[in-house]
Protein backbone atom coordinates (compact mmCIF):
# COMPACT_ATOMS: atom_id res chain seq x y z
CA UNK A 1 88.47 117.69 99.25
CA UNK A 2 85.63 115.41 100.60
CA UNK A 3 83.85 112.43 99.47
CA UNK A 4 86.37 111.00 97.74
CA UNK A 5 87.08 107.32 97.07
CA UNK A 6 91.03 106.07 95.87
CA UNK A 7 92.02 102.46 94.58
CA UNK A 8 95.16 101.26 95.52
CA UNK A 9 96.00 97.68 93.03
CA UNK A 10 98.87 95.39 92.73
CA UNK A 11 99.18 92.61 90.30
CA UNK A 12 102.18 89.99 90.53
CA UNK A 13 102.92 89.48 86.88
CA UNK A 14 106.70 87.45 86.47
CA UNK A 15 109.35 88.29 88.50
CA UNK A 16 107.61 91.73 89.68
CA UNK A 17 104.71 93.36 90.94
CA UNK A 18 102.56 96.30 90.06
CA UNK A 19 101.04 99.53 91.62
CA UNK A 20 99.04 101.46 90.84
CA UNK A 21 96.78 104.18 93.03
CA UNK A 22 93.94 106.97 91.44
CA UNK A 23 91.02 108.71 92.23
CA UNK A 24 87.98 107.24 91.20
CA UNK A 25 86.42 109.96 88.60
CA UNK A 26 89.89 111.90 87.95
CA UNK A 27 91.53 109.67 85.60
CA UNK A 28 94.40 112.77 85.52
CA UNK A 29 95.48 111.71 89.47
CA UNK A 30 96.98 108.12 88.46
CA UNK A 31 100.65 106.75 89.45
CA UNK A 32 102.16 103.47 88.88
CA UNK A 33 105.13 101.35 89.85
CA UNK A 34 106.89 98.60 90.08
CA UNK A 35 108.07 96.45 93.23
CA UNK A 36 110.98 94.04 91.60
CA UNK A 37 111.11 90.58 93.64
CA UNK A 38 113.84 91.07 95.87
CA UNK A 39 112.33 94.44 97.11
CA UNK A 40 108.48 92.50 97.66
CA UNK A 41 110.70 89.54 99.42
CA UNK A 42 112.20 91.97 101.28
CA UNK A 43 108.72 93.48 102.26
CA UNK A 44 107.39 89.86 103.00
CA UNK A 45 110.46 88.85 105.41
CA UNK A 46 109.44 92.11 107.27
CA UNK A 47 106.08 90.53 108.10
CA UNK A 48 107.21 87.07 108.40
CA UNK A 49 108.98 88.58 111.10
CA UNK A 50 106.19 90.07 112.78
CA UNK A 51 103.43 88.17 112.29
CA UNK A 52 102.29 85.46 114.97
CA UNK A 53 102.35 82.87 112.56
CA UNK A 54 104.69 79.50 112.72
CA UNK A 55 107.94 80.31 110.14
CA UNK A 56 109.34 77.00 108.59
CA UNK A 57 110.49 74.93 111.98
CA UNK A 58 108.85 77.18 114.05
CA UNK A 59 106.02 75.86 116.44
CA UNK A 60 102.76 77.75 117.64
CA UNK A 61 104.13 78.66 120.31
CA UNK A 62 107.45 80.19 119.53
CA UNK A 63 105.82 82.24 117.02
CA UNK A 64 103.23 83.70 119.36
CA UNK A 65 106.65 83.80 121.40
CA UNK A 66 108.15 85.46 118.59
CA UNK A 67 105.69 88.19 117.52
CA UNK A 68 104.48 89.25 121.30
CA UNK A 69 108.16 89.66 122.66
CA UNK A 70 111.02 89.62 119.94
CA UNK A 71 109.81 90.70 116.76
CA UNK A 72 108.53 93.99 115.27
CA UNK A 73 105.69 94.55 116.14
CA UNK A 74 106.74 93.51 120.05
CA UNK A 75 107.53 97.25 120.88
CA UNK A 76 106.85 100.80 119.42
CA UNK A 77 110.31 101.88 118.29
CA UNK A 78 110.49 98.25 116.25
CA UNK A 79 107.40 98.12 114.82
CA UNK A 80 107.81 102.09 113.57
CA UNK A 81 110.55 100.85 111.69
CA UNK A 82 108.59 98.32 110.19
CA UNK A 83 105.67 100.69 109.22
CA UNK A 84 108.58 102.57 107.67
CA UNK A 85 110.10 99.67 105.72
CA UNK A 86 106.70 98.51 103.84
CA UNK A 87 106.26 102.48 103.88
CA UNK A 88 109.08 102.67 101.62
CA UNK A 89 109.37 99.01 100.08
CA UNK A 90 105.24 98.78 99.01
CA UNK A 91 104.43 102.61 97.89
CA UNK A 92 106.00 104.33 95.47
CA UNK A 93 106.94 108.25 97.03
CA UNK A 94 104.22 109.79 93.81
CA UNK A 95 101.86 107.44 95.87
CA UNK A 96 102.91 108.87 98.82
CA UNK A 97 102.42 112.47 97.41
CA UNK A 98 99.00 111.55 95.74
CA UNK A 99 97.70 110.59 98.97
CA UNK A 100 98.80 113.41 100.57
CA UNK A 101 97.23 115.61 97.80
CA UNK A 102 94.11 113.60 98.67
CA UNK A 103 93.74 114.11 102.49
CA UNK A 104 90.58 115.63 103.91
CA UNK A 105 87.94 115.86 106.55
CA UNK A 106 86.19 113.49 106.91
CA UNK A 107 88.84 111.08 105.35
CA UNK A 108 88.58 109.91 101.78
CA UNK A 109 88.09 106.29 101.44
CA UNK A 110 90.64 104.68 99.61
CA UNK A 111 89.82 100.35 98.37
CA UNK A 112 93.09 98.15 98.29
CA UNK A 113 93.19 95.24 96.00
CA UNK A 114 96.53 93.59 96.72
CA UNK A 115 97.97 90.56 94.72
CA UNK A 116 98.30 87.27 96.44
CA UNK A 117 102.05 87.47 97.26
CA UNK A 118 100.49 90.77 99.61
CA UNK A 119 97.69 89.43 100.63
CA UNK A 120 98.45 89.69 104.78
CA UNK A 121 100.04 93.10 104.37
CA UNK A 122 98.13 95.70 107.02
CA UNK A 123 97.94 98.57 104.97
CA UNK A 124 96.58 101.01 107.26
CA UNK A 125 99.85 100.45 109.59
CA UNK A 126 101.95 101.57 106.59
CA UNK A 127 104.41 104.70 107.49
CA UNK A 128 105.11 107.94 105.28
CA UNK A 129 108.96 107.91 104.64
CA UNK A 130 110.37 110.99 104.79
CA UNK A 131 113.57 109.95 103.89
CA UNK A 132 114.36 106.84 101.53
CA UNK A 133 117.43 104.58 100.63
CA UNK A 134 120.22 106.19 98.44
CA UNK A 135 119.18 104.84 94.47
CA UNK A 136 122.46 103.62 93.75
CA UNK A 137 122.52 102.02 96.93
CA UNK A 138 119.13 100.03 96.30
CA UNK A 139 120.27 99.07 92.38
CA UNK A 140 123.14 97.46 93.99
CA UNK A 141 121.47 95.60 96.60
CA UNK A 142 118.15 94.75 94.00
CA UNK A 143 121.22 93.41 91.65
CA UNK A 144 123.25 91.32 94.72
CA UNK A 145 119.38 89.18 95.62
CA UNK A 146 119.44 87.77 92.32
CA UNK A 147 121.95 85.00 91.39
CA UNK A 148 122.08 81.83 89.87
CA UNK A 149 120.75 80.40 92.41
CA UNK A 150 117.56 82.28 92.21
CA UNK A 151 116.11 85.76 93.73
CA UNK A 152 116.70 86.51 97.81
CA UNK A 153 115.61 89.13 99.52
CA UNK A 154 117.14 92.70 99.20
CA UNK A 155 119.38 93.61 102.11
CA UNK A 156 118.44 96.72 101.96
CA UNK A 157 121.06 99.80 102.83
CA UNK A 158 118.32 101.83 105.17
CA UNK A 159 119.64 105.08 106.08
CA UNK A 160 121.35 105.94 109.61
CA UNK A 161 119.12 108.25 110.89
CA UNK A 162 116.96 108.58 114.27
CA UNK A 163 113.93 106.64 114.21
CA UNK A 164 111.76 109.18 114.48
CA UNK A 165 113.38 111.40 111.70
CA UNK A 166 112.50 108.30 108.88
CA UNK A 167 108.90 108.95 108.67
CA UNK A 168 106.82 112.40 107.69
CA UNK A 169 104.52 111.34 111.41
CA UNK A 170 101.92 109.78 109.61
CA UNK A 171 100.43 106.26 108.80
CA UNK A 172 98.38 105.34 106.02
CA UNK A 173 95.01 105.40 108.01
CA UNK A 174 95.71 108.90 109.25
CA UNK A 175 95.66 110.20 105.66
CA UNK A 176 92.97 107.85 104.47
CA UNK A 177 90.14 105.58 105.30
CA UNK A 178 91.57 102.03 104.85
CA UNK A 179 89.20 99.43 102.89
CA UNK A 180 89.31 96.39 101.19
CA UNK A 181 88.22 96.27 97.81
CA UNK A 182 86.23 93.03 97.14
CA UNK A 183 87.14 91.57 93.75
CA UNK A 184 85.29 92.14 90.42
CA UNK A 185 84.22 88.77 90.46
CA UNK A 186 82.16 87.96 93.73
CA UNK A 187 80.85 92.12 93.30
CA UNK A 188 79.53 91.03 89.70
CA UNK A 189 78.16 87.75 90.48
CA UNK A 190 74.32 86.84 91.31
CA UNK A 191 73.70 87.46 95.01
CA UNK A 192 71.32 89.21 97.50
CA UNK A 193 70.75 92.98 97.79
CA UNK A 194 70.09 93.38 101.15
CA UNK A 195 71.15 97.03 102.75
CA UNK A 196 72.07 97.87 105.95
CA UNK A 197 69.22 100.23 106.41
CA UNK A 198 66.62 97.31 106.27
CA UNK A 199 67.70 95.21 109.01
CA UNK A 200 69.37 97.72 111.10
CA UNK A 201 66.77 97.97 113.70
CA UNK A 202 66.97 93.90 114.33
CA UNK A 203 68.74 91.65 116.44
CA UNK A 204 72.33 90.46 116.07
CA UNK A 205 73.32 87.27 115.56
CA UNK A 206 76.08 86.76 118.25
CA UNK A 207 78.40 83.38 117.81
CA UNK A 208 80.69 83.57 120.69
CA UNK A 209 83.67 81.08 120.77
CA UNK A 210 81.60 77.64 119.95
CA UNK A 211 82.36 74.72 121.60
CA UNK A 212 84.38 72.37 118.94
CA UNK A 213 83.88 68.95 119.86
CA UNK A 214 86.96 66.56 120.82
CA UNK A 215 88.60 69.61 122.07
CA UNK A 216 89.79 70.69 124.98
CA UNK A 217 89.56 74.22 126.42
CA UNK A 218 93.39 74.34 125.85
CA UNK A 219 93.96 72.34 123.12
CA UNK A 220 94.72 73.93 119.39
CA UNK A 221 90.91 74.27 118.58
CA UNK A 222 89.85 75.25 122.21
CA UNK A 223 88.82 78.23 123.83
CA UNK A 224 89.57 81.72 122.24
CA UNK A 225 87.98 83.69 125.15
CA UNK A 226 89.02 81.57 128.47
CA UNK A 227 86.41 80.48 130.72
CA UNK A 228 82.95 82.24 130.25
CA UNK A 229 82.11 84.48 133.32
CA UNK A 230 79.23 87.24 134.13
CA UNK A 231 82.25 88.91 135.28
CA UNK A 232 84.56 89.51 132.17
CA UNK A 233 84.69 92.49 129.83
CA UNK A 234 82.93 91.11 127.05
CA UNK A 235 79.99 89.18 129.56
CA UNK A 236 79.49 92.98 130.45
CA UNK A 237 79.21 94.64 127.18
CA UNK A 238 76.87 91.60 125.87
CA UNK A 239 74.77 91.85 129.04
CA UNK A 240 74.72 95.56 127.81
CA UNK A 241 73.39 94.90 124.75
CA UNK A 242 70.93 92.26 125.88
CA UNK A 243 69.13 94.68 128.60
CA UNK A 244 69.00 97.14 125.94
CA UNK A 245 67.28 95.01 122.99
CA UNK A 246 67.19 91.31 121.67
CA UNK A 247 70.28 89.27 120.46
CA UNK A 248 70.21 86.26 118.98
CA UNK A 249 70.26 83.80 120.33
CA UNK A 250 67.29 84.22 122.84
CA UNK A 251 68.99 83.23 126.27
CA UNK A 252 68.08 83.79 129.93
CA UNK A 253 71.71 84.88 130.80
CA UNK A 254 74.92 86.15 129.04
CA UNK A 255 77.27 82.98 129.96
CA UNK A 256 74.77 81.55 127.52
CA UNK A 257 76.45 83.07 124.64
CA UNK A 258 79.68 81.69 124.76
CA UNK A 259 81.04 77.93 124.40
CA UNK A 260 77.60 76.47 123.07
CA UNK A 261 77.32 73.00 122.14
CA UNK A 262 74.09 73.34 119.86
CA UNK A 263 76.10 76.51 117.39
CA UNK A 264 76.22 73.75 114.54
CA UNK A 265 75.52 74.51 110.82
CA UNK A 266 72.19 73.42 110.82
CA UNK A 267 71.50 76.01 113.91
CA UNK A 268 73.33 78.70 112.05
CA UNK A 269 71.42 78.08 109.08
CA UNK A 270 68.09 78.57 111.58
CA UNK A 271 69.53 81.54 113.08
CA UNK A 272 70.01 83.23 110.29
CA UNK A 273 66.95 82.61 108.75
CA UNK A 274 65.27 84.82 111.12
CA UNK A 275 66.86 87.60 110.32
CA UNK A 276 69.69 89.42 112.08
CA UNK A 277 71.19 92.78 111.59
CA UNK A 278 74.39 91.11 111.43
CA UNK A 279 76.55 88.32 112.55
CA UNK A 280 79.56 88.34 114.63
CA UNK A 281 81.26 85.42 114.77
CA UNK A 282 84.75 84.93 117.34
CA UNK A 283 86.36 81.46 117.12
CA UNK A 284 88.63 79.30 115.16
CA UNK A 285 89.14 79.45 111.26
CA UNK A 286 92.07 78.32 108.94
CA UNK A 287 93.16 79.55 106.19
CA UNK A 288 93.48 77.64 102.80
CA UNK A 289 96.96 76.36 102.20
CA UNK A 290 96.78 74.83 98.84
CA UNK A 291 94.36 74.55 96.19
CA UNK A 292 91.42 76.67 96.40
CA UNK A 293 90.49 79.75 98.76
CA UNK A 294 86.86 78.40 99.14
CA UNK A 295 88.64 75.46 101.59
CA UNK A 296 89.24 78.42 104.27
CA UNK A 297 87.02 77.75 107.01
CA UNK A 298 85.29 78.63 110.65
CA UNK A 299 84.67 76.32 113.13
CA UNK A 300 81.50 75.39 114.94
CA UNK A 301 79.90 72.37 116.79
CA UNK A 302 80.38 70.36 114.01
CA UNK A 303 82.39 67.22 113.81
CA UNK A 304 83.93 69.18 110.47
CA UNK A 305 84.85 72.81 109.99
CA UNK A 306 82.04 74.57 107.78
CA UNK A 307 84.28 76.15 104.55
CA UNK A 308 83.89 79.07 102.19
CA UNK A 309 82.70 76.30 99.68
CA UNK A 310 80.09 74.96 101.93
CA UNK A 311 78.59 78.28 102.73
CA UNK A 312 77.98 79.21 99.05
CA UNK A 313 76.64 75.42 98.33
CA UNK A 314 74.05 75.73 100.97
CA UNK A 315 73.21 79.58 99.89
CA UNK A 316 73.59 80.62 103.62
CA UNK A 317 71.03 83.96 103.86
CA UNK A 318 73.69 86.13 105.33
CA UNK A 319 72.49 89.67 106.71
CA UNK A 320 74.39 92.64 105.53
CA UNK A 321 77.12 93.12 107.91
CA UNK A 322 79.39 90.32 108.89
CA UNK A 323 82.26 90.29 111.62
CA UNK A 324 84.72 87.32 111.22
CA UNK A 325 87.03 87.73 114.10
CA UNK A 326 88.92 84.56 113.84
CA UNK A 327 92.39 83.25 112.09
CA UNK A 328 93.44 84.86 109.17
CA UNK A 329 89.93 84.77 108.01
CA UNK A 330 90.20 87.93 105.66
CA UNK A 331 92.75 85.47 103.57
CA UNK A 332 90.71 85.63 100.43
CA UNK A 333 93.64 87.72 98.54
CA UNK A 334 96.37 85.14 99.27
CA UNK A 335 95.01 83.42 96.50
CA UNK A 336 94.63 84.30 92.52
CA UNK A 337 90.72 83.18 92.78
CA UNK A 338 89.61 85.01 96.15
CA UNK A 339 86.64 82.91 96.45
CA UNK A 340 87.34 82.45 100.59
CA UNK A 341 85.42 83.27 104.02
CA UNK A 342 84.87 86.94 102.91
CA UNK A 343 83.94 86.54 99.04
CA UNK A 344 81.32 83.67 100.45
CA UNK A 345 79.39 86.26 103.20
CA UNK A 346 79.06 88.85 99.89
CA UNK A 347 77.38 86.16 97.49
CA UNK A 348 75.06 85.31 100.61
CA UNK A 349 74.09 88.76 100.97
CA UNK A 350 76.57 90.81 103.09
CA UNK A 351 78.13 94.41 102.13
CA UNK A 352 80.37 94.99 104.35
CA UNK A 353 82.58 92.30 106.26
CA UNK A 354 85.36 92.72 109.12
CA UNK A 355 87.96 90.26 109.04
CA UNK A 356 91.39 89.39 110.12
CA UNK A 357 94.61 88.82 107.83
CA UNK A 358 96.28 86.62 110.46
CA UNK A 359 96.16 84.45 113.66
CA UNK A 360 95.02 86.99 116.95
CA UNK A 361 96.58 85.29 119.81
CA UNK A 362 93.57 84.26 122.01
CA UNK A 363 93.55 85.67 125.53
CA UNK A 364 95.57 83.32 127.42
CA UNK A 365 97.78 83.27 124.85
CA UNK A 366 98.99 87.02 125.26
CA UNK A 367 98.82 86.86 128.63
CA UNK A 368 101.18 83.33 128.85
CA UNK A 369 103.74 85.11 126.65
CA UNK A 370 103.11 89.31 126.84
CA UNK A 371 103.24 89.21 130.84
CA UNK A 372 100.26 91.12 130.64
CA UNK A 373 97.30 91.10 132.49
CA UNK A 374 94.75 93.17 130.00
CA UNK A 375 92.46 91.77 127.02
CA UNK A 376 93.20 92.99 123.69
CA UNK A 377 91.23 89.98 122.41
CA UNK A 378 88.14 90.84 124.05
CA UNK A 379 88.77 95.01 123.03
CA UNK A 380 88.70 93.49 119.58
CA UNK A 381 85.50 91.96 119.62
CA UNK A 382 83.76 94.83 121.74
CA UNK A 383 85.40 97.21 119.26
CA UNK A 384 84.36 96.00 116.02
CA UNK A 385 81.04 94.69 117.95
CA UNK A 386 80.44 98.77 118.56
CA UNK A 387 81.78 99.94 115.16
CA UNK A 388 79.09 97.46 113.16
CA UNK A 389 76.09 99.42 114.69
CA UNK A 390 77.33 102.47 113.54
CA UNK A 391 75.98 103.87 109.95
CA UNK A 392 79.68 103.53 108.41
CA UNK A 393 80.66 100.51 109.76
CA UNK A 394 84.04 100.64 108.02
CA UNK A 395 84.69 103.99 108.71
CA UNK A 396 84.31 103.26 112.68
CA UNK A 397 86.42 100.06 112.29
CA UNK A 398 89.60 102.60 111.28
CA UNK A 399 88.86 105.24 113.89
CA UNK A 400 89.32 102.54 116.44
CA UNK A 401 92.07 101.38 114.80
CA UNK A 402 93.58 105.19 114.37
CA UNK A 403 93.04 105.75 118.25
CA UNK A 404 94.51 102.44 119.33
CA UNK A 405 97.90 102.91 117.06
CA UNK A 406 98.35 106.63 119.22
CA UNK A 407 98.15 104.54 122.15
CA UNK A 408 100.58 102.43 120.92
CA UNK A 409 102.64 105.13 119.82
CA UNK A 410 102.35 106.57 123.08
CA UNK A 411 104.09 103.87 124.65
CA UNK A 412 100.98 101.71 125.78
CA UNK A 413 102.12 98.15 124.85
CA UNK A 414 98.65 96.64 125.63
CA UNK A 415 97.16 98.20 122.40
CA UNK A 416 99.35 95.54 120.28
CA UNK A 417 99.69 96.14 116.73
CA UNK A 418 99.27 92.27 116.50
CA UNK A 419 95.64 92.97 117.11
CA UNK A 420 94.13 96.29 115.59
CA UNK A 421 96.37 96.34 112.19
CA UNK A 422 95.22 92.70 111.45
CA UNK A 423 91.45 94.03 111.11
CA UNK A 424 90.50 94.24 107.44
CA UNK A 425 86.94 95.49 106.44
CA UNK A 426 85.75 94.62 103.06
CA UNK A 427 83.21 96.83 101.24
CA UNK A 428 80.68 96.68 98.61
CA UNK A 429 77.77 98.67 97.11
CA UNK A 430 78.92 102.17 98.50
CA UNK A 431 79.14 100.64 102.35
CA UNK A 432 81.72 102.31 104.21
């Protein structure tokens, strides 16, 4: 089976939530199911867990603490058994089977359109269970989470078993090609048609860890890439692309790219107006916490951080591929209206956009607290800098991400799950 395209849906309706996964065309290949709450909060404390992102009383640092040398996704064996507990907690095993039914080469591409309650789950990390928790077992501890008191999550009775035998050997982006659907809503509304085939032979548009002002290289809104040197990774690979073709902006040398002082709005707005293949963008963003998604926002050289909102107010002319490789700024899905970072580049013109579901720690943050000397941060932006001047920019997105889990399976600890299962690429108008 080739060419085929799956959609994988939740909806949190009550006290549960709803799957539901088919093939686009074969209305016969449909399953559904339902996640009651203490089995989602069980799923969520899983990732709370993991995730380098500040738990109630926890600071910045003792999450980044936390998720790079205590938590799951700190060392292979631990962060298997994660993959195998959403494996088991998110997908129903007729899922399971469906997608199995549906693998092929080339992969088929299946969409995911999670509910806000999953909105930060990595999908693609997700692990085939070959074995599950006894029924009884799992009525019994659904039935103990919910008391008076209100619903906790499930303790769940996992089975005894050797790692290894809990899983079939595969993840979910071995079987498929993992997207993100972009709601009905933003797809439907007015906005540019611009494909990827009409700019594809033009600069990019390359905004490189922007100099915030009032902040310090160290400080909370400093530096994401350390001090810029000719001498560094990603200096190399932009020099690359610089001696072998324009970039915008137009400077002399590649230290020019990174920390600007002039990468306001207003220059963004300029920049984009003469039309780049596509923008990559690696700095700060923050998530919406309350309210509305279109208060999620990137940070520039502006005395205020430019939101979702603003971008759609000032009808930014955004090319067609968009990389936004910066704090949890693929959050549109945590919230009922997904009108964030990602829905504003597709009403400005983008079809395909590469963003992240949670904080990356920056580079001398995983260093400071992973004992490491390597870069994952800068193999992020190089890889998903690569994978966006490929034809199927989504499809080269989950290769990387498909080689860098082996090596992380293989017992290489600098390819961090932290970094290449946060990546989320959202797709629209038949991009892949």
């Amino acid at each position: 089976m080739t060419d085929q395209t799956l959609v994988l849906r939740f909806a949190d309706l009550g006290t549960a939530t709803y799957g539901s996964l088919r093939v686009v065309g074969e209305p016969s290949l449909t399953v559904t199911w339902v996640i009651d709450e203490p089995l989602l909060l069980a799923a969520l404390a899983e990732l709370d867990e993991a995730l380098p992102e500040p738990t109630p009383g926890e600071s910045q640092a003792a999450a980044l603490s936390r998720a790079l040398t205590a938590g799951p996704f700190a060392t292979p064996a631990t962060e298997l058994m994660a993959a195998y507990r959403l494996g088991v907690l998110l997908l129903s095993d007729d899922a399971w089977q469906l997608l199995a039914h549906c693998a092929s080469d080339p992969p088929a591409a299946l969409f995911v359109s999670p509910s806000a309650r999953l909105g930060r789950v990595p999908w693609g990390l997700l692990a085939w269970p070959a074995v599950r928790p006894d029924d009884d077992e799992l009525v019994r501890a659904r039935a103990a989470a919910v008391t008076v008191h209100g619903t906790s999550a499930a303790q769940v009775p996992w089975p005894s078993v050797d790692p290894d035998a809990l899983t079939g050997g595969y993840r979910l982006m071995e079987i498929v090609d993992v997207l993100m659907a972009v709601p009905p809503n933003i797809v439907n509304a007015p906005r540019p048609a611009l494909s990827w085939d009409q700019r594809a032979g033009r600069p990019p548009l390359l905004v490189l860890d922007p100099r915030v002002p009032g902040q310090r290289a160290d400080s909370a809104l400093g530096s994401v890439l350390g001090r810029p040197s000719p001498d560094t990774a990603l200096a190399q690979h932009f020099s690359t692309t610089m001696s072998s073709g324009k970039v915008l902006p137009d400077v002399p040398s590649v230290v020019e790219l990174f920390r600007r002082t002039d990468a306001d709005r207003h220059w963004l707005v300029a920049m984009l107006g003469d039309g780049p293949a596509r923008l990559l963008y690696v700095g700060h963003a923050t998530a919406a916490e309350t309210g509305s998604a279109d208060q999620a926002a990137i940070y520039l050289a502006d005395d205020r951080p430019l939101t979702a909102a603003d971008i759609m107010a000032m009808g930014f002319p955004v090319p067609p591929r968009v990389a936004l490789l910066a704090c949890a700024s693929g959050g549109d899905y945590r919230f009922d209206e997904a009108t964030g970072l990602v829905a504003a580049a597709v009403l400005g013109g983008a079809q395909l956009v590469t963003a992240t579901l949670w904080s990356l720690p920056t580079t001398a943050g995983y260093r400071q607290f992973a004992g490491q000397d390597a870069d994952p941060m800068s193999d992020v932006v190089i890889a998903v800098d690569r994978a966006h001047d490929e034809r199927d920019a989504g499809r080269a997105v989950n290769r990387w991400q498909r080689d860098q889990m082996r090596r992380w399976r293989s017992g290489e600890l600098t390819a961090s799950p932290l970094y290449w299962a946060a990546l989320a690429t959202f797709a629209v108008d038949g991009a892949r």
